[in-house]
PDB file of N, CA and C in Angstrom:
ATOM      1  N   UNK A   1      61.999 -88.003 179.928  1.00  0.00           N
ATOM      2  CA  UNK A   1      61.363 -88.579 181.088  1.00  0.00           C
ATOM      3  C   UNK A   1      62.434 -89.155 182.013  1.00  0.00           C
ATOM      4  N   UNK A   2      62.271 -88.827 183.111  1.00  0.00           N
ATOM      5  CA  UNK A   2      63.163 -89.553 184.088  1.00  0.00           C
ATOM      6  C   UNK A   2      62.930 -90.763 184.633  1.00  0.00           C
ATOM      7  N   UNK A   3      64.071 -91.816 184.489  1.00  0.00           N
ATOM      8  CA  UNK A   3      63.561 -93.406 185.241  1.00  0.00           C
ATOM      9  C   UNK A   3      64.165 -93.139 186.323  1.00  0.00           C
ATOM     10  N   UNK A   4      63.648 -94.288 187.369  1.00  0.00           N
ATOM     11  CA  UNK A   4      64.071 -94.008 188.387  1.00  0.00           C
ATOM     12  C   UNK A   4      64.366 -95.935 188.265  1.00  0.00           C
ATOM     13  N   UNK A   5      65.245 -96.155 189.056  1.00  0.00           N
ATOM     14  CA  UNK A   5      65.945 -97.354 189.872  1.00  0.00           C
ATOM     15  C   UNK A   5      64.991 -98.375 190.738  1.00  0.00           C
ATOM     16  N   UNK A   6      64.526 -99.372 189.807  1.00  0.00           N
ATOM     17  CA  UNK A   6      63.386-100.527 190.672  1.00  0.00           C
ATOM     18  C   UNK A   6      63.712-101.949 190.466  1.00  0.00           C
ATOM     19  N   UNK A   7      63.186-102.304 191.881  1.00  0.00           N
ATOM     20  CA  UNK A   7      63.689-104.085 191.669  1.00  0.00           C
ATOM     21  C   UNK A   7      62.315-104.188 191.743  1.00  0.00           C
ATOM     22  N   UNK A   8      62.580-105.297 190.759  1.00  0.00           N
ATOM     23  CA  UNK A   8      60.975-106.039 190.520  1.00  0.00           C
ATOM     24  C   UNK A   8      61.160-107.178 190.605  1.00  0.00           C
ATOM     25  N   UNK A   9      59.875-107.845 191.456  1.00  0.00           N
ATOM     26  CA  UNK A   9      60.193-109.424 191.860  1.00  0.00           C
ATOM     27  C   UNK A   9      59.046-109.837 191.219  1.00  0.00           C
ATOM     28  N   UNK A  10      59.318-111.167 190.903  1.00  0.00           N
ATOM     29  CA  UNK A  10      57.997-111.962 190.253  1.00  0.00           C
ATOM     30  C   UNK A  10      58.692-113.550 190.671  1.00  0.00           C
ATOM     31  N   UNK A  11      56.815-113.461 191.311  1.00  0.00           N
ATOM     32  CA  UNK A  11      56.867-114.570 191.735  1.00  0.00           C
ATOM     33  C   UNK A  11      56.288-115.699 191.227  1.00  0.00           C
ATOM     34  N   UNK A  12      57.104-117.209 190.534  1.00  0.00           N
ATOM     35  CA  UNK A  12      57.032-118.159 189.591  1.00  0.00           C
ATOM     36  C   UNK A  12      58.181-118.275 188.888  1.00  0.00           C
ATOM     37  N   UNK A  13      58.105-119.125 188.534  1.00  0.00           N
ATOM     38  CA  UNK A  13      59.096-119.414 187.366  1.00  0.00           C
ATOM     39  C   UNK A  13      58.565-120.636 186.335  1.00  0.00           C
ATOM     40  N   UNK A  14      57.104-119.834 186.391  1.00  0.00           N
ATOM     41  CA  UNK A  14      56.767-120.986 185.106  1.00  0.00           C
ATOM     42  C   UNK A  14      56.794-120.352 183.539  1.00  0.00           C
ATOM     43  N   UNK A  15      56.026-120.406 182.809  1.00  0.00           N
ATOM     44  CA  UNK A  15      56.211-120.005 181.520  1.00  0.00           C
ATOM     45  C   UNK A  15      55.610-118.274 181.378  1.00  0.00           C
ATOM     46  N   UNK A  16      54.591-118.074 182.240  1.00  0.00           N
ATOM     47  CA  UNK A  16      54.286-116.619 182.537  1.00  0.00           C
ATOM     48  C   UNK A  16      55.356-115.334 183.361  1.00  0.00           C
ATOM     49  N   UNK A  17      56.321-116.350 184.143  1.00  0.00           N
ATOM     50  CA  UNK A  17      56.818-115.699 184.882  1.00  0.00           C
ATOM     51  C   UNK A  17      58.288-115.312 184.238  1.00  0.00           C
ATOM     52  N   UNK A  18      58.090-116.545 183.474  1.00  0.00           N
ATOM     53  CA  UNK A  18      59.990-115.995 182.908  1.00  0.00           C
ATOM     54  C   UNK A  18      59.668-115.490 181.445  1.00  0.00           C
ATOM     55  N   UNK A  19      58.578-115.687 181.023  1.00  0.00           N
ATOM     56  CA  UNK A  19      58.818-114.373 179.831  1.00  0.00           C
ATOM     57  C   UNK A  19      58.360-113.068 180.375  1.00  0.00           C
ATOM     58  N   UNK A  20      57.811-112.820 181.562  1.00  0.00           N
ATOM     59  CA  UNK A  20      57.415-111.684 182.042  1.00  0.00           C
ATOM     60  C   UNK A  20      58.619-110.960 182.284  1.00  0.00           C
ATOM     61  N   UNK A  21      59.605-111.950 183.050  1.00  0.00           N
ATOM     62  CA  UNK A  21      61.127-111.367 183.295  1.00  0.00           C
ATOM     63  C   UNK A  21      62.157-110.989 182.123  1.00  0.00           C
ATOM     64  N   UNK A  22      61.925-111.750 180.991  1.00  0.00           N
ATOM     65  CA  UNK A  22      62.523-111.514 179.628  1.00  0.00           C
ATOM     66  C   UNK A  22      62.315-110.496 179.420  1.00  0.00           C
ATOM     67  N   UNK A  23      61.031-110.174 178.982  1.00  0.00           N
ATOM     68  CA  UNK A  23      60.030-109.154 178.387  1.00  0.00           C
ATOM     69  C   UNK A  23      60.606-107.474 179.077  1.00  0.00           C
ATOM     70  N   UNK A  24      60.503-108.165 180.784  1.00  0.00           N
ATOM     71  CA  UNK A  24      60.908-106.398 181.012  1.00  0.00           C
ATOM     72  C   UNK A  24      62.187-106.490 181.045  1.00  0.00           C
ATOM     73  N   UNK A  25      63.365-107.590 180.938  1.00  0.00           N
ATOM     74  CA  UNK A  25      64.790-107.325 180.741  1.00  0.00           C
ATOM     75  C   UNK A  25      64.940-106.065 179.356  1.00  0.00           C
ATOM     76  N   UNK A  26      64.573-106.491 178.716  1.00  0.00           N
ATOM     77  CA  UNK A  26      64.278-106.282 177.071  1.00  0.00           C
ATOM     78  C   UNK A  26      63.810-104.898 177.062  1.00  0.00           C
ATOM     79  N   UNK A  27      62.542-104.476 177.970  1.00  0.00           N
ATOM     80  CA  UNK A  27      61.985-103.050 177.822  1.00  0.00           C
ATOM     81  C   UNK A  27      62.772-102.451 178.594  1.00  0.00           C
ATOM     82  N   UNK A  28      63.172-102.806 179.844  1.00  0.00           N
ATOM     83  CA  UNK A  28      63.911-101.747 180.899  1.00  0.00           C
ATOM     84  C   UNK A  28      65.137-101.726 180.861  1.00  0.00           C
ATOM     85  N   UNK A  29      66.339-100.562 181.515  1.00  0.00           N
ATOM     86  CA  UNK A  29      67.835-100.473 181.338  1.00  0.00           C
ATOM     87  C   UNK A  29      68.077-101.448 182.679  1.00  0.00           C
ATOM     88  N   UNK A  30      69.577-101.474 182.004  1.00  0.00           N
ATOM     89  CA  UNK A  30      69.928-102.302 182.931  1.00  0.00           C
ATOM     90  C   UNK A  30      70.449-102.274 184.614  1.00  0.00           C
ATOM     91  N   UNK A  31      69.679-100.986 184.718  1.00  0.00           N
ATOM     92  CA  UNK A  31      69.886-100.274 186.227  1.00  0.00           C
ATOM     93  C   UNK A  31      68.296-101.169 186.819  1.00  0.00           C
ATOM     94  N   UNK A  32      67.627-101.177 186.242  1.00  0.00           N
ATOM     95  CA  UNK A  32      66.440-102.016 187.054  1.00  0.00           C
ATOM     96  C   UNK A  32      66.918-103.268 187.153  1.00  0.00           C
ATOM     97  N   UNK A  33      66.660-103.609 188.890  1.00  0.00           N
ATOM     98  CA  UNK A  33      66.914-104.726 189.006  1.00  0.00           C
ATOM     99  C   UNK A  33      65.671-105.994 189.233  1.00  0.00           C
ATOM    100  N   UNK A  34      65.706-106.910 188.840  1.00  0.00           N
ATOM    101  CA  UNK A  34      64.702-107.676 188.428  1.00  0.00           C
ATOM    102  C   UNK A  34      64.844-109.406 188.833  1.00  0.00           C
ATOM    103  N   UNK A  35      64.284-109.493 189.669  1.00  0.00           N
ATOM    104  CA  UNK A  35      64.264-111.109 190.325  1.00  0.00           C
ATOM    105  C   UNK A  35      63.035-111.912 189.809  1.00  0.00           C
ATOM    106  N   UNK A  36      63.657-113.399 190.014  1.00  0.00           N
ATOM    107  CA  UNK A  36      61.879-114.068 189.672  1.00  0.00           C
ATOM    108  C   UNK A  36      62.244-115.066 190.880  1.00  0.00           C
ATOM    109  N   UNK A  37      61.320-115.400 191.819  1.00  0.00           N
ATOM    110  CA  UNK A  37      61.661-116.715 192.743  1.00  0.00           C
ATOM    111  C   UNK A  37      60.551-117.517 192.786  1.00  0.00           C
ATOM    112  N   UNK A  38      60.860-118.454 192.948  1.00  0.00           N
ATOM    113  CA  UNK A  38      60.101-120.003 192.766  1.00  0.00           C
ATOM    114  C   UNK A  38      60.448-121.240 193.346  1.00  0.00           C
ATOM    115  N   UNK A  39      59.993-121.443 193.836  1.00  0.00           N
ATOM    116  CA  UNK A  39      60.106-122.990 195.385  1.00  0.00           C
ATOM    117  C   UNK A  39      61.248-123.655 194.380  1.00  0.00           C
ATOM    118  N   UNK A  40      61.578-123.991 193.295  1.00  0.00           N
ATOM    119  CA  UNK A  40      62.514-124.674 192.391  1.00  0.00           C
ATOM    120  C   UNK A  40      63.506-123.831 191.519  1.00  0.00           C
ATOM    121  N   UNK A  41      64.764-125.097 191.833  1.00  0.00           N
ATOM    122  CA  UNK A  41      66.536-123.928 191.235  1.00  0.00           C
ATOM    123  C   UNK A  41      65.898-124.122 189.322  1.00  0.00           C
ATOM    124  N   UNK A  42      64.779-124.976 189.190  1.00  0.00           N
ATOM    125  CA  UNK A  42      64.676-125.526 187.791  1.00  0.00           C
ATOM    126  C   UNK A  42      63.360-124.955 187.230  1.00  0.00           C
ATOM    127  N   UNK A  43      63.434-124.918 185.551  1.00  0.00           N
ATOM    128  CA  UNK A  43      62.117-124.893 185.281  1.00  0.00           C
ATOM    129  C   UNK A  43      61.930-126.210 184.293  1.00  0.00           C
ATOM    130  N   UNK A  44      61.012-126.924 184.310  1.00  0.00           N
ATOM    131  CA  UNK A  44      60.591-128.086 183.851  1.00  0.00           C
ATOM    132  C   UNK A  44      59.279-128.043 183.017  1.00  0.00           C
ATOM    133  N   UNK A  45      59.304-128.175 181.574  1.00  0.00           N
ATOM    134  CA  UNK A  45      58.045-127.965 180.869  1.00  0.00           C
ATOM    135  C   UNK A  45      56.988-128.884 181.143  1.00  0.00           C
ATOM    136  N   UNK A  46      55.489-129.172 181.415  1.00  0.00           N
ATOM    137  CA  UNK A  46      54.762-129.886 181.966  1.00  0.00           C
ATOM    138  C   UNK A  46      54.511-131.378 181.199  1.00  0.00           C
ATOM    139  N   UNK A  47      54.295-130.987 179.822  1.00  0.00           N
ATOM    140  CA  UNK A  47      54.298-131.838 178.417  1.00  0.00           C
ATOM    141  C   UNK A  47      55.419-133.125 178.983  1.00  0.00           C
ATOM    142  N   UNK A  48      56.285-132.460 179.279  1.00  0.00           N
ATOM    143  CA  UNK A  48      58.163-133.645 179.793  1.00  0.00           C
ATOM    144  C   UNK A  48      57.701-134.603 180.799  1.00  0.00           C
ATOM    145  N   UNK A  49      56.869-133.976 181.292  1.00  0.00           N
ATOM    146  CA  UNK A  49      56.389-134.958 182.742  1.00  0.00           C
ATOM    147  C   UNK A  49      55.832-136.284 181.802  1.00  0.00           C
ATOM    148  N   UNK A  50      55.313-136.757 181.033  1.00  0.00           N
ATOM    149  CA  UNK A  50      54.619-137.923 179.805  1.00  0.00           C
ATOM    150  C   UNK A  50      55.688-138.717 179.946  1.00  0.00           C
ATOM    151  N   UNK A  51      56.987-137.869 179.284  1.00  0.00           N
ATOM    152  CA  UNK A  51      57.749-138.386 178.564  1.00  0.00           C
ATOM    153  C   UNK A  51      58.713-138.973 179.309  1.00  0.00           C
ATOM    154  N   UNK A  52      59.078-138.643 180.655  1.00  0.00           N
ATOM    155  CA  UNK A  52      59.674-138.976 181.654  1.00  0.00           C
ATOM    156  C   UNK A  52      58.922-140.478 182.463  1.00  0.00           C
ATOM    157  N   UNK A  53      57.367-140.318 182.730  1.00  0.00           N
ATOM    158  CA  UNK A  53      56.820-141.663 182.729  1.00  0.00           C
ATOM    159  C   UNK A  53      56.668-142.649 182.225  1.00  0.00           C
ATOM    160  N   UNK A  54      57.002-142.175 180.439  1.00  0.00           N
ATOM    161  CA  UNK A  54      56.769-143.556 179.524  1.00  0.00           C
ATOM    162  C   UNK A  54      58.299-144.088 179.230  1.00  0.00           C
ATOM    163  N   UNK A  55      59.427-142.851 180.299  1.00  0.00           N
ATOM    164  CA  UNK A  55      60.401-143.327 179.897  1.00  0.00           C
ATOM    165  C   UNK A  55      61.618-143.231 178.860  1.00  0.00           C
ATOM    166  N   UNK A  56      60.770-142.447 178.123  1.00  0.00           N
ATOM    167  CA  UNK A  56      61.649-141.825 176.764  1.00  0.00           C
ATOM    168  C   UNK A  56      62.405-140.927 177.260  1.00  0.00           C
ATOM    169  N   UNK A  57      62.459-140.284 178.414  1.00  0.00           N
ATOM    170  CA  UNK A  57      63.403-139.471 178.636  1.00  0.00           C
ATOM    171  C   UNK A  57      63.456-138.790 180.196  1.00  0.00           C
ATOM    172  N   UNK A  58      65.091-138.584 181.104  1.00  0.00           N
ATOM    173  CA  UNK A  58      65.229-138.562 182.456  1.00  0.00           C
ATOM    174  C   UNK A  58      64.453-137.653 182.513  1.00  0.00           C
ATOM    175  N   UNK A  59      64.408-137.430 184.156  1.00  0.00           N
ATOM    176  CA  UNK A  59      64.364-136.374 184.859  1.00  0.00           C
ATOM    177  C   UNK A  59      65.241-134.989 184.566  1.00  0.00           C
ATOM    178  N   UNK A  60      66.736-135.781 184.390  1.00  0.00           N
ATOM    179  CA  UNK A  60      67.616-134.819 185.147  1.00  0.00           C
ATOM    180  C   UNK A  60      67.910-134.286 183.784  1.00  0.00           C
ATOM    181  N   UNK A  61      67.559-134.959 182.675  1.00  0.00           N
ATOM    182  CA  UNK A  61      68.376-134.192 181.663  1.00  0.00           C
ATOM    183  C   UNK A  61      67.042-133.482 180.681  1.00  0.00           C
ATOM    184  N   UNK A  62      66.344-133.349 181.901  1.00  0.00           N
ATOM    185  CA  UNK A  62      65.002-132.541 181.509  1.00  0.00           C
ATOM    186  C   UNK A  62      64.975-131.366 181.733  1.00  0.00           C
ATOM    187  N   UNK A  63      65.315-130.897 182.531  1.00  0.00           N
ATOM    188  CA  UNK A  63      65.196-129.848 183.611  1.00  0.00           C
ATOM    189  C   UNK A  63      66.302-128.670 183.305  1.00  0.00           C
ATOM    190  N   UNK A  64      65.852-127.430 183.085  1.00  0.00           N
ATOM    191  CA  UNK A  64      66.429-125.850 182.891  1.00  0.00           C
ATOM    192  C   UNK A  64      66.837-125.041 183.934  1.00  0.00           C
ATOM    193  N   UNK A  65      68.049-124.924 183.909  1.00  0.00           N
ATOM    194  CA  UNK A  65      68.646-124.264 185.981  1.00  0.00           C
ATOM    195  C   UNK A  65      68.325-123.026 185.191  1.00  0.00           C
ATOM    196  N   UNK A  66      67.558-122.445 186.304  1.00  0.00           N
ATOM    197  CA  UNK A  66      66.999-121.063 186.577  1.00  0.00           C
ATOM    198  C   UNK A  66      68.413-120.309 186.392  1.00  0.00           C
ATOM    199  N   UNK A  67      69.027-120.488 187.232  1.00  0.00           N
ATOM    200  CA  UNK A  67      70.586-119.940 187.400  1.00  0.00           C
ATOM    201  C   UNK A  67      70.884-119.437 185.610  1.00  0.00           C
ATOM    202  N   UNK A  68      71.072-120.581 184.826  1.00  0.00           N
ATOM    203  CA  UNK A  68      71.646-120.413 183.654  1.00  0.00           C
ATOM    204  C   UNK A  68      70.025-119.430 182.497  1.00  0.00           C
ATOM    205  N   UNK A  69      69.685-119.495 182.919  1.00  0.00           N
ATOM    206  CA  UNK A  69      68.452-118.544 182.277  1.00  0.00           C
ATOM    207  C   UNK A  69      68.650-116.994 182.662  1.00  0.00           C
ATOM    208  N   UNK A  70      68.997-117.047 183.849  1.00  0.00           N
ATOM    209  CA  UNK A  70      69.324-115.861 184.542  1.00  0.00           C
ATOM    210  C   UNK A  70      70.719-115.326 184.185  1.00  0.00           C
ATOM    211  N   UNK A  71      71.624-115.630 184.292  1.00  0.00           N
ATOM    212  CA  UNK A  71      72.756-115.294 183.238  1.00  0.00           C
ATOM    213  C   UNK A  71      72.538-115.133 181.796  1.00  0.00           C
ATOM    214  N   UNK A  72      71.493-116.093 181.417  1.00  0.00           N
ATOM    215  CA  UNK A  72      71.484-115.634 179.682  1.00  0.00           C
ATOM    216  C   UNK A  72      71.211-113.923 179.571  1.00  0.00           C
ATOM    217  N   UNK A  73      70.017-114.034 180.592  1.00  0.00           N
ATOM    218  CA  UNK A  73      69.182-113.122 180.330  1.00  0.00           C
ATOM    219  C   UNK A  73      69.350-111.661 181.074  1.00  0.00           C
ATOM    220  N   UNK A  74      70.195-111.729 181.973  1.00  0.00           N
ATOM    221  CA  UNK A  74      71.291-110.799 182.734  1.00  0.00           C
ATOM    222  C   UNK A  74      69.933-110.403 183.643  1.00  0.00           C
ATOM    223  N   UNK A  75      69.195-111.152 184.490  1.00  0.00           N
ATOM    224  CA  UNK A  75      68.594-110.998 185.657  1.00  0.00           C
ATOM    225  C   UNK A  75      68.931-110.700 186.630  1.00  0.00           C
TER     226      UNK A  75
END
């Protein structure tokens, strides 16, 4: 079968959006190119938001740079 060469964008970067981007890193070669964009450089789990109000733990050392997900994951 012949592939052909596609950028795929997905838009989010919440928990649907970046295993969606994993998922087809994983199924497709690495000639497809594959973006995810999202109003934020970060992804922040929702649960953290508690834990950040009661104090147990920052903001800043909460938070996952998209950037470094994207290098793991060769996006």
């Amino acid at each position: 079968m012949l592939e052909t060469r596609s950028r795929i964008v997905i838009l989010g970067a919440g928990f649907g959006g970046l295993t969606a981007a994993n998922m087809l890193r994983k199924g497709l070669s690495a000639e497809h190119h594959i973006v995810v964009i999202d109003k934020k450089d970060y992804f922040l789990m929702g649960v953290v938001n508690l834990w950040i109000l009661g104090g147990n733990r920052r903001l800043e050392d909460s938070k996952v740079s998209l950037s470094n997900f994207n290098e793991i994951n060769r996006l």
